[in-house]
Protein backbone atom coordinates (compact mmCIF):
# COMPACT_ATOMS: atom_id res chain seq x y z
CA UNK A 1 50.20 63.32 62.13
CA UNK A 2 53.43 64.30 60.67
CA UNK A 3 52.55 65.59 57.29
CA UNK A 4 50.48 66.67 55.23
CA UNK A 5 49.19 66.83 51.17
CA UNK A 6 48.44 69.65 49.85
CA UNK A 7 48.84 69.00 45.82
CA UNK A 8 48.74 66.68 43.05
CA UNK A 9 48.78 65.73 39.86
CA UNK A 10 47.93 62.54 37.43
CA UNK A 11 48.01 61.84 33.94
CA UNK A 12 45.71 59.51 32.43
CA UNK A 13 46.91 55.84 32.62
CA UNK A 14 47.22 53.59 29.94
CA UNK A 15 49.05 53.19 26.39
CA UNK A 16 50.69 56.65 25.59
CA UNK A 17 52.63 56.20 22.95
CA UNK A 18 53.56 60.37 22.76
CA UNK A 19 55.56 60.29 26.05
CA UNK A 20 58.93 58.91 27.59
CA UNK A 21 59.35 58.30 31.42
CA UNK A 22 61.02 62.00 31.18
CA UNK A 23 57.94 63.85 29.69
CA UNK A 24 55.46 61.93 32.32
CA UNK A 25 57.94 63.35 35.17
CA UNK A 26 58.07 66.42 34.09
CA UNK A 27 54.26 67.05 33.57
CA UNK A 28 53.54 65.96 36.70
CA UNK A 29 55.99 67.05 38.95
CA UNK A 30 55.26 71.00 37.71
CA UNK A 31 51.57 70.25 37.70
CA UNK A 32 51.75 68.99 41.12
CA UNK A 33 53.75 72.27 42.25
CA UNK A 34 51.24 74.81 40.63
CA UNK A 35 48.38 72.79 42.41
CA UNK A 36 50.23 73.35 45.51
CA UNK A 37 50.44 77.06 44.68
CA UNK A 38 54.27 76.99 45.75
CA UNK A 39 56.89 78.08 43.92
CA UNK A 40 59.58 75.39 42.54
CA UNK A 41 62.17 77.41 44.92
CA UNK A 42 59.92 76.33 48.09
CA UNK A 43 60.56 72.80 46.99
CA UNK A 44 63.53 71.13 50.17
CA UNK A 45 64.11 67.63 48.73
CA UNK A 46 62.55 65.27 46.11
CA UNK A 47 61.65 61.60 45.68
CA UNK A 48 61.06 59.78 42.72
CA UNK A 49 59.28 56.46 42.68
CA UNK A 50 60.70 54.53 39.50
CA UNK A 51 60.81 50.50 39.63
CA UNK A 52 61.43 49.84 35.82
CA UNK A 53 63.86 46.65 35.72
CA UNK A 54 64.28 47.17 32.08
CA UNK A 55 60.95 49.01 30.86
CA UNK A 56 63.08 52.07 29.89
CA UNK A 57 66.24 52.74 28.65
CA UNK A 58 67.38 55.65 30.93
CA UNK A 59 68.05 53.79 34.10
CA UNK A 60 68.95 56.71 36.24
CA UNK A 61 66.18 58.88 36.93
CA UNK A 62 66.06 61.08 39.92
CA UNK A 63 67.08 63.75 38.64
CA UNK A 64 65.08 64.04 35.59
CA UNK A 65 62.35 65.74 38.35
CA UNK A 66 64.55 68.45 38.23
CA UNK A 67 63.93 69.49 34.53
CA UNK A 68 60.13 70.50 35.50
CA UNK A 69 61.95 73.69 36.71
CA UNK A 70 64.79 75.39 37.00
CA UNK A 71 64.86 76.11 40.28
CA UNK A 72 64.89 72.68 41.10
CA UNK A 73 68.36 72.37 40.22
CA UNK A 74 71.06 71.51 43.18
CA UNK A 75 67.51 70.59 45.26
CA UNK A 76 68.32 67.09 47.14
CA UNK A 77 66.91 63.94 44.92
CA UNK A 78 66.52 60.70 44.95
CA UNK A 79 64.95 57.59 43.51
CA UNK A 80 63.59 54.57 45.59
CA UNK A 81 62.53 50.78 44.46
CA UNK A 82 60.11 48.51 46.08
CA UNK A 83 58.70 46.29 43.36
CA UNK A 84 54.84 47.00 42.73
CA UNK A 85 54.86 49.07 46.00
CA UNK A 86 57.68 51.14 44.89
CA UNK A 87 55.03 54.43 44.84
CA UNK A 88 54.50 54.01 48.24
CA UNK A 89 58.14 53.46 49.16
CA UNK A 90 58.44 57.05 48.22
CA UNK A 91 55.54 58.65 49.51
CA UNK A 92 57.06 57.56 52.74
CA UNK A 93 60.08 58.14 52.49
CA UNK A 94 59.39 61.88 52.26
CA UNK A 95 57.18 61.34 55.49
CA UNK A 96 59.83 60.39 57.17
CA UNK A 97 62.08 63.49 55.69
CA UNK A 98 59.52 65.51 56.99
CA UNK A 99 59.10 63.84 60.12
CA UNK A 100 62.84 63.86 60.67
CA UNK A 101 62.68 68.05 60.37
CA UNK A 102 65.09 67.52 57.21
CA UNK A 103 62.32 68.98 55.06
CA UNK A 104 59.00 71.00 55.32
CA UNK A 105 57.88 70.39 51.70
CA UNK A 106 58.63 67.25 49.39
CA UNK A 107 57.50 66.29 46.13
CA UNK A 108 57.08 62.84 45.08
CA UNK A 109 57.11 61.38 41.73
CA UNK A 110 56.07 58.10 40.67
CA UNK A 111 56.41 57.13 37.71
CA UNK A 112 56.88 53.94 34.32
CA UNK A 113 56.40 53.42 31.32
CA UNK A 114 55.79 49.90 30.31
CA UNK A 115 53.77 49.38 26.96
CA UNK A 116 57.09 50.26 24.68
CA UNK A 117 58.12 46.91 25.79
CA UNK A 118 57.77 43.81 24.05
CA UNK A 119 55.19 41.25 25.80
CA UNK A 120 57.31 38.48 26.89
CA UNK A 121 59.79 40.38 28.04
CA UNK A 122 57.24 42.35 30.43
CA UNK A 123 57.00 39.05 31.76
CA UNK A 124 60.29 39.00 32.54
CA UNK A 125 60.62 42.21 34.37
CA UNK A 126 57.84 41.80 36.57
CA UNK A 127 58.95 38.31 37.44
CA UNK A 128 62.05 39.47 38.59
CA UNK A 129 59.82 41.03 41.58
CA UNK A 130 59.41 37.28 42.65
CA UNK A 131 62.21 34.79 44.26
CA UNK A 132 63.60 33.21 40.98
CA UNK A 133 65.53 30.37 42.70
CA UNK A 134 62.01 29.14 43.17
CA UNK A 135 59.62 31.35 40.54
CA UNK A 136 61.99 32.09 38.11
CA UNK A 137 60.49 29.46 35.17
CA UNK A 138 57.13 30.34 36.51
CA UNK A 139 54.89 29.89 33.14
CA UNK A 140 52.64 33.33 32.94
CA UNK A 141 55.36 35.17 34.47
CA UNK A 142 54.13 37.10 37.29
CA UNK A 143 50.41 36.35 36.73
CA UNK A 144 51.73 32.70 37.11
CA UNK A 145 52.83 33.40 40.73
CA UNK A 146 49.41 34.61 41.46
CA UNK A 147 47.82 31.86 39.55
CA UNK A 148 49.23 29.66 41.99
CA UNK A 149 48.25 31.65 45.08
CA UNK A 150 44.87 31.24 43.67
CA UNK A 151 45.01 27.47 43.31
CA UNK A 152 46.33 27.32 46.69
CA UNK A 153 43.64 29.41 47.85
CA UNK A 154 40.70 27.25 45.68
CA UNK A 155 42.40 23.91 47.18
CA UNK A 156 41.72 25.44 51.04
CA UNK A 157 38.30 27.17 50.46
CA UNK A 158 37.01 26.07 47.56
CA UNK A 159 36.24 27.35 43.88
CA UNK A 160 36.19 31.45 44.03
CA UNK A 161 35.95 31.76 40.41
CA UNK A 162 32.25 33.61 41.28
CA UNK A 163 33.87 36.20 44.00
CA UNK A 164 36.72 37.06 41.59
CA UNK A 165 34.52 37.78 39.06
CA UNK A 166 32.44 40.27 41.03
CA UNK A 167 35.26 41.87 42.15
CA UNK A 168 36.61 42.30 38.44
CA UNK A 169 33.07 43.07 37.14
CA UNK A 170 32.98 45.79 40.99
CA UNK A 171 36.39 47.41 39.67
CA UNK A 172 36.01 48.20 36.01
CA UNK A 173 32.28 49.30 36.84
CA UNK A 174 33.69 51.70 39.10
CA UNK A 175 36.56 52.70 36.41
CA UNK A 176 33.78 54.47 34.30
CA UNK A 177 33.94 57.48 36.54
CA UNK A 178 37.67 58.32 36.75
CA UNK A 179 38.90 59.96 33.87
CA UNK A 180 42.43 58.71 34.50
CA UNK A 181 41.69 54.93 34.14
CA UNK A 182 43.10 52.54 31.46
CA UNK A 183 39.86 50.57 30.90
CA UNK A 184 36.64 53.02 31.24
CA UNK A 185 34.31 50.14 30.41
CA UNK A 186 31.82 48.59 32.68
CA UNK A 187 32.13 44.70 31.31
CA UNK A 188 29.54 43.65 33.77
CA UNK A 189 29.75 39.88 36.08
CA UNK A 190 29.12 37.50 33.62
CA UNK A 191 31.83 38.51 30.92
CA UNK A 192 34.15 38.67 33.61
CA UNK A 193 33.31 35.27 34.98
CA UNK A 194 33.03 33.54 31.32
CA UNK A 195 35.67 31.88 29.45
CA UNK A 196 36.38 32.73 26.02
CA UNK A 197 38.35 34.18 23.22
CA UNK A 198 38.22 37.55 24.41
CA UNK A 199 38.68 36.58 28.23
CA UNK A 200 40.95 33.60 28.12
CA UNK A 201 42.28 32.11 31.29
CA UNK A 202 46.06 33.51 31.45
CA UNK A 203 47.47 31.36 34.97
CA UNK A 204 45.22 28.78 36.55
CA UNK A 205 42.33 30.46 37.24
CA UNK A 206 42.46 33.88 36.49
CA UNK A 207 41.20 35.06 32.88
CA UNK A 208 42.82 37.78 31.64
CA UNK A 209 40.12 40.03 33.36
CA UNK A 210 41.21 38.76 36.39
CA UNK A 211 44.67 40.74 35.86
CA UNK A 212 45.78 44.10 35.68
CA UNK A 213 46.55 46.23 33.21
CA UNK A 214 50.13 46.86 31.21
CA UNK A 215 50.38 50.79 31.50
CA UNK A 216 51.85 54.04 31.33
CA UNK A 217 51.89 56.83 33.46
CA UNK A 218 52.78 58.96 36.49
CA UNK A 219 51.58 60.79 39.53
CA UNK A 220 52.69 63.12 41.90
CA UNK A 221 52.27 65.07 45.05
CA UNK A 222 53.76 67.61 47.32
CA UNK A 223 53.67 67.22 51.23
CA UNK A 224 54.41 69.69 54.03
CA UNK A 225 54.72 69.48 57.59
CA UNK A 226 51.56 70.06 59.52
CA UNK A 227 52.55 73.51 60.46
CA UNK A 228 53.45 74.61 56.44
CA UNK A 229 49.75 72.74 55.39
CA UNK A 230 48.11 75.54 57.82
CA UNK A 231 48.76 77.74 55.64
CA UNK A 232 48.20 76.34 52.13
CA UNK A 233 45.05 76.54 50.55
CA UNK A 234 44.20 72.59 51.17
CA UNK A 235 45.35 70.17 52.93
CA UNK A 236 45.09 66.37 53.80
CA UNK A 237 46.68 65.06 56.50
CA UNK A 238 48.33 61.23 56.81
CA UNK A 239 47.05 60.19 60.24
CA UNK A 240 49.17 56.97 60.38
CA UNK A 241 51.05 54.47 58.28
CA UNK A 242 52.83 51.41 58.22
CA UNK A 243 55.22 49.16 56.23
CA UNK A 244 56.01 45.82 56.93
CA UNK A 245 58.33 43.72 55.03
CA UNK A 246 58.05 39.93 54.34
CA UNK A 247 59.95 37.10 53.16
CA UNK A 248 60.62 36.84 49.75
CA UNK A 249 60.53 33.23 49.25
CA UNK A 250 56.62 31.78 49.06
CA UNK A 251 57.69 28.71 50.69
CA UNK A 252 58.60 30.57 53.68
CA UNK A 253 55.66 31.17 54.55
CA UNK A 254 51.76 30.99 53.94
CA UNK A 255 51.15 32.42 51.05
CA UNK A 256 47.26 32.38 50.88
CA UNK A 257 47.24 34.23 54.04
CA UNK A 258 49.14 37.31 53.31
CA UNK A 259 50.31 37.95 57.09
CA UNK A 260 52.55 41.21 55.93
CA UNK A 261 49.49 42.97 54.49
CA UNK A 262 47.88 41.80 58.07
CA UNK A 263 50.65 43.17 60.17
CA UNK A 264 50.46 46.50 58.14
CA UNK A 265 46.91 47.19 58.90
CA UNK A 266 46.89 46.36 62.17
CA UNK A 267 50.18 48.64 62.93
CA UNK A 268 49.10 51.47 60.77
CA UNK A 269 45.10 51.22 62.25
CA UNK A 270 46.55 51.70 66.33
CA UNK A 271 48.99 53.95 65.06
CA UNK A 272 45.98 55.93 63.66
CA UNK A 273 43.93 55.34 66.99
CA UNK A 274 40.53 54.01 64.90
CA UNK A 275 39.75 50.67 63.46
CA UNK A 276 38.80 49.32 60.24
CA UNK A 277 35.29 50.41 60.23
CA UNK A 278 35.78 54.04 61.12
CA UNK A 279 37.11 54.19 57.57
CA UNK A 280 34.87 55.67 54.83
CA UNK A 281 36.81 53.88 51.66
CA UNK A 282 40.00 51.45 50.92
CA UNK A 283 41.82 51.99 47.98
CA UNK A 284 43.55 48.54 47.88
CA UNK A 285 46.04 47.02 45.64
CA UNK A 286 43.73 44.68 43.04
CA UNK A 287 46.99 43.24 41.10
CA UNK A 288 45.20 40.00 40.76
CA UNK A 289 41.49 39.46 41.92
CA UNK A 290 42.54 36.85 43.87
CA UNK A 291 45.17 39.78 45.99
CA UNK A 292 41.89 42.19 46.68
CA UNK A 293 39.86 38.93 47.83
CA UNK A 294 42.62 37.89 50.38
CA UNK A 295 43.42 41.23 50.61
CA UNK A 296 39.41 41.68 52.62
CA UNK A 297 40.91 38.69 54.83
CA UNK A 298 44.05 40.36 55.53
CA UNK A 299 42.69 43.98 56.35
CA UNK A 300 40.12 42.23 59.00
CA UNK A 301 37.24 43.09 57.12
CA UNK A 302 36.56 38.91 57.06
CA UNK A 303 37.58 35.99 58.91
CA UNK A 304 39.75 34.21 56.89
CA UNK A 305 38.17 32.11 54.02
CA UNK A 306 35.22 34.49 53.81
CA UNK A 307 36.64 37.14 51.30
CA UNK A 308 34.11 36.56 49.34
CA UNK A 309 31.43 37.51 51.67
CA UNK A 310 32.41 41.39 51.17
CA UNK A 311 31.90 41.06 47.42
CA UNK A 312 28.74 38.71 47.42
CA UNK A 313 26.92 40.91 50.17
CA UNK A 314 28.45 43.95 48.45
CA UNK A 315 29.95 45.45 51.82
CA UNK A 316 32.33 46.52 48.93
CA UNK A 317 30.70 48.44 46.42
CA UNK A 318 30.13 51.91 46.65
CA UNK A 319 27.43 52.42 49.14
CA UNK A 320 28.33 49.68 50.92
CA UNK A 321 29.82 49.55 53.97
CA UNK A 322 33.55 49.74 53.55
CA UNK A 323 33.87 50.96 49.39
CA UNK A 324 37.16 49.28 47.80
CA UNK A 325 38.72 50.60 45.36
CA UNK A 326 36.40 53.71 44.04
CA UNK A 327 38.63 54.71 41.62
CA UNK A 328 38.51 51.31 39.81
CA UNK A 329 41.98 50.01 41.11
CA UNK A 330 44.67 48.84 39.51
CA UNK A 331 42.07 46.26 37.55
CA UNK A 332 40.42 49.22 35.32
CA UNK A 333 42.32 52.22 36.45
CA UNK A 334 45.83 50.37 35.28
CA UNK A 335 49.39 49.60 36.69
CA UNK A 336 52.34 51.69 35.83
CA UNK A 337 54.31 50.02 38.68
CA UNK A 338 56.29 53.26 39.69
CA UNK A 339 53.49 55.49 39.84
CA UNK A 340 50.65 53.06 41.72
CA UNK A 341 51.75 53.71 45.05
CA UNK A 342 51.63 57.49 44.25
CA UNK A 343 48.04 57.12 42.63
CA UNK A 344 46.41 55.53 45.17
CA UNK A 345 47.52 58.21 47.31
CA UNK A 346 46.51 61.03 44.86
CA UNK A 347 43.27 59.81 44.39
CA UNK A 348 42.56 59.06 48.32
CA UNK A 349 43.71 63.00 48.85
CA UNK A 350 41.06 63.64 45.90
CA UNK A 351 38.17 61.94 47.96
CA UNK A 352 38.45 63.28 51.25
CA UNK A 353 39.08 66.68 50.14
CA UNK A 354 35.67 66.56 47.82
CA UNK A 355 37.48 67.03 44.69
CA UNK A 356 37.15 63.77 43.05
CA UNK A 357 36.22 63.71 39.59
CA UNK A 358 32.48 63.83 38.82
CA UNK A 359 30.42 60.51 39.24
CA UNK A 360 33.76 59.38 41.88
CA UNK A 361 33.41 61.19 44.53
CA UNK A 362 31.84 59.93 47.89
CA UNK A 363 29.47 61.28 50.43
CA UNK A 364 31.32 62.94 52.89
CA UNK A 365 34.73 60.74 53.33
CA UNK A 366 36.11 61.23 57.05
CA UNK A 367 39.02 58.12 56.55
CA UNK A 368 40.48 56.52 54.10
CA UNK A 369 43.49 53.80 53.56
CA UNK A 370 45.52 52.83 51.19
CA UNK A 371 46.93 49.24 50.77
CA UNK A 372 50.09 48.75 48.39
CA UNK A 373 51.92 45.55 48.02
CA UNK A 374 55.27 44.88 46.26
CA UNK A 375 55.27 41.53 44.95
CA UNK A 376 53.34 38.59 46.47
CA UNK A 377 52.13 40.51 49.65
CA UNK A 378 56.29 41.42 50.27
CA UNK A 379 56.68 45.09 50.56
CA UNK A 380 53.38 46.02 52.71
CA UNK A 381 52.66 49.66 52.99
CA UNK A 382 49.62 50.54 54.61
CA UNK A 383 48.52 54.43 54.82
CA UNK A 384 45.76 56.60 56.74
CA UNK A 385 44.46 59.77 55.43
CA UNK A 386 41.71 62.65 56.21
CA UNK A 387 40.93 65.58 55.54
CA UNK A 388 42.50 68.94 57.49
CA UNK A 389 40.02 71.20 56.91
């Protein structure tokens, strides 16, 4: 263990038409300080999570964290891209600032705005997160890319349609509880697995409930070095984590298998000493149903083939033996690309420090990870938390 969190701070996700990327930084990054109960002065470097590739206007953004505070002026800053993982890219990133003994408390920002922008050209910018010498005239933009992972993945083990469904209907039931989701609605298995007007199929076959949601919003946190977190007021410690890039290019490799997500978890579990059933929840990264399905295969949690085994014999709802995605995921909870990373980190640090919202919060949490992926299983960031004290 390296560091530590010992604040944080979320807006709600989802449309919000009242703010700019600059307001949703600077809301969070001095709510995350206060909830630290440090000063802005204490603050030794900052990193700002921001992938936009043409959501907003203002293109250079790092130091936009320093308006939350005046004292925050002249304070190191910087701003780091990873596609859909780009959260996570940062939350490390200060881990290793802290690790290195070049800091002893850094707050991270993630952070997009994405509804201001015209549909078709969302498209665009999240296709750019794919290799468009192959993908680039994808139909569906990105939710094309995964439509074809999916076919890929029906051709080798058969129609899923059921399994993605329950994992949809799993995620937005779970949504209801967290006050910061997008989509608060439980929509129940068989809207999510019918066809219609309201739930047409987008790419292959995912429906539009199959997909995540266009959002808004940011999150932050501030982490110490183990020695600083003693004395803070709460703290939870990262055990172990793990990135592992990939290939760009789908044809260079097997897609359906995601083997970077694999080599992640397996790096980031040894690194932790435990394996994957010592952990008490996942928070994974549900872009696509079809990612959280393979995403059971690529954790170890089945044999590959079986996803849908977790979701049928409900080893992933809550109370079952390894809960993914409590919070709702990215499905219900939404996907400001920036700030995901950060979120899934914010509301892992919620749960094993008992503070989740009402309705959320588990039994008792002694582990949990955190699975992020930039693009299709690319940038694989895998991260182990518990609790301090």
């Amino acid at each position: 263990m390296t560091a530590s969190i010992v604040g944080w701070a979320h807006t709600p996700f989802g449309k919000l038409e009242a703010e700019t990327v600059e307001s949703l930084i600077v809301k969070v990054a001095a709510e995350a300080i206060a909830d630290a109960g440090i000063a802005p002065s204490d603050v030794d470097e900052i990193v700002l999570g921001h992938f936009n590739a043409g959501f907003s206007p203002q293109d250079f953004t790092a130091a936009l964290v320093l308006q939350a505070d005046p004292a925050l002026r002249f304070k190191p800053a910087v701003r780091v891209e990873n596609a859909c993982a780009t959260g996570s890219a940062a939350v490390h990133t200060a881990i290793k600032t802290i690790a290195s003994g070049a800091a002893k408390i850094v707050l991270v920002v993630g952070v997009e705005q994405m509804t201001k922008t015209p549909g078709p050209e969302v498209g665009r910018n999240l296709l750019r997160a794919s290799y468009l010498p192959e993908d680039g005239d994808t139909p569906a933009g990105f939710a094309g890319v995964f439509g074809k992972i999916a076919e890929k993945y029906f051709q080798r083990y058969g129609d899923q349609s059921d399994a993605l469904a329950m994992i949809a209907a799993k995620n937005h039931k779970n949504g209801v509880a967290n006050p910061y989701a997008q989509m608060r609605k439980d929509l129940g298995y068989d809207y999510c697995r019918s066809e219609g007007d309201k739930n047409p199929f987008v790419a292959g076959p995912l429906k539009r409930t199959d997909c995540s949601l266009v959002s808004d919003g940011a999150a932050a946190l501030i982490l110490t070095d183990a020695e600083t977190a003693k004395s803070m007021r709460r703290a939870v410690a990262i055990r172990a984590v793990a990135h592992a890039q990939d290939f760009l290019p789908m044809s260079k490799r097997n897609i359906i298998d995601f083997e970077g997500c694999s080599v992640a978890w397996t790096r980031a579990l040894q690194n932790a000493g435990v394996t994957l059933s010592d952990l008490s929840f996942v928070e994974t990264h549900d872009c696509f149903t079809i990612a959280e399905l393979i995403e059971y295969e690529a954790m170890g949690l089945t044999p590959k083939g079986q996803g849908a085994r977790a979701i049928k014999e409900g080893w992933t709802q809550i109370g079952g033996k390894l809960p993914v995605n409590v919070s709702g995921g990215l499905k219900a909870k939404g996907h400001p690309i920036g700030a995901t990373g950060v979120s899934m980190h914010v509301m892992t640090a919620m749960q094993l420090a008992g503070q989740a919202p009402e309705g959320m919060q588990l039994k008792n949490p002694q582990l949990g990870g955190i699975f992020n992926m930039g693009g299709a299983a690319v940038a694989n960031y895998v991260s182990i938390l518990e609790p301090s004290r």
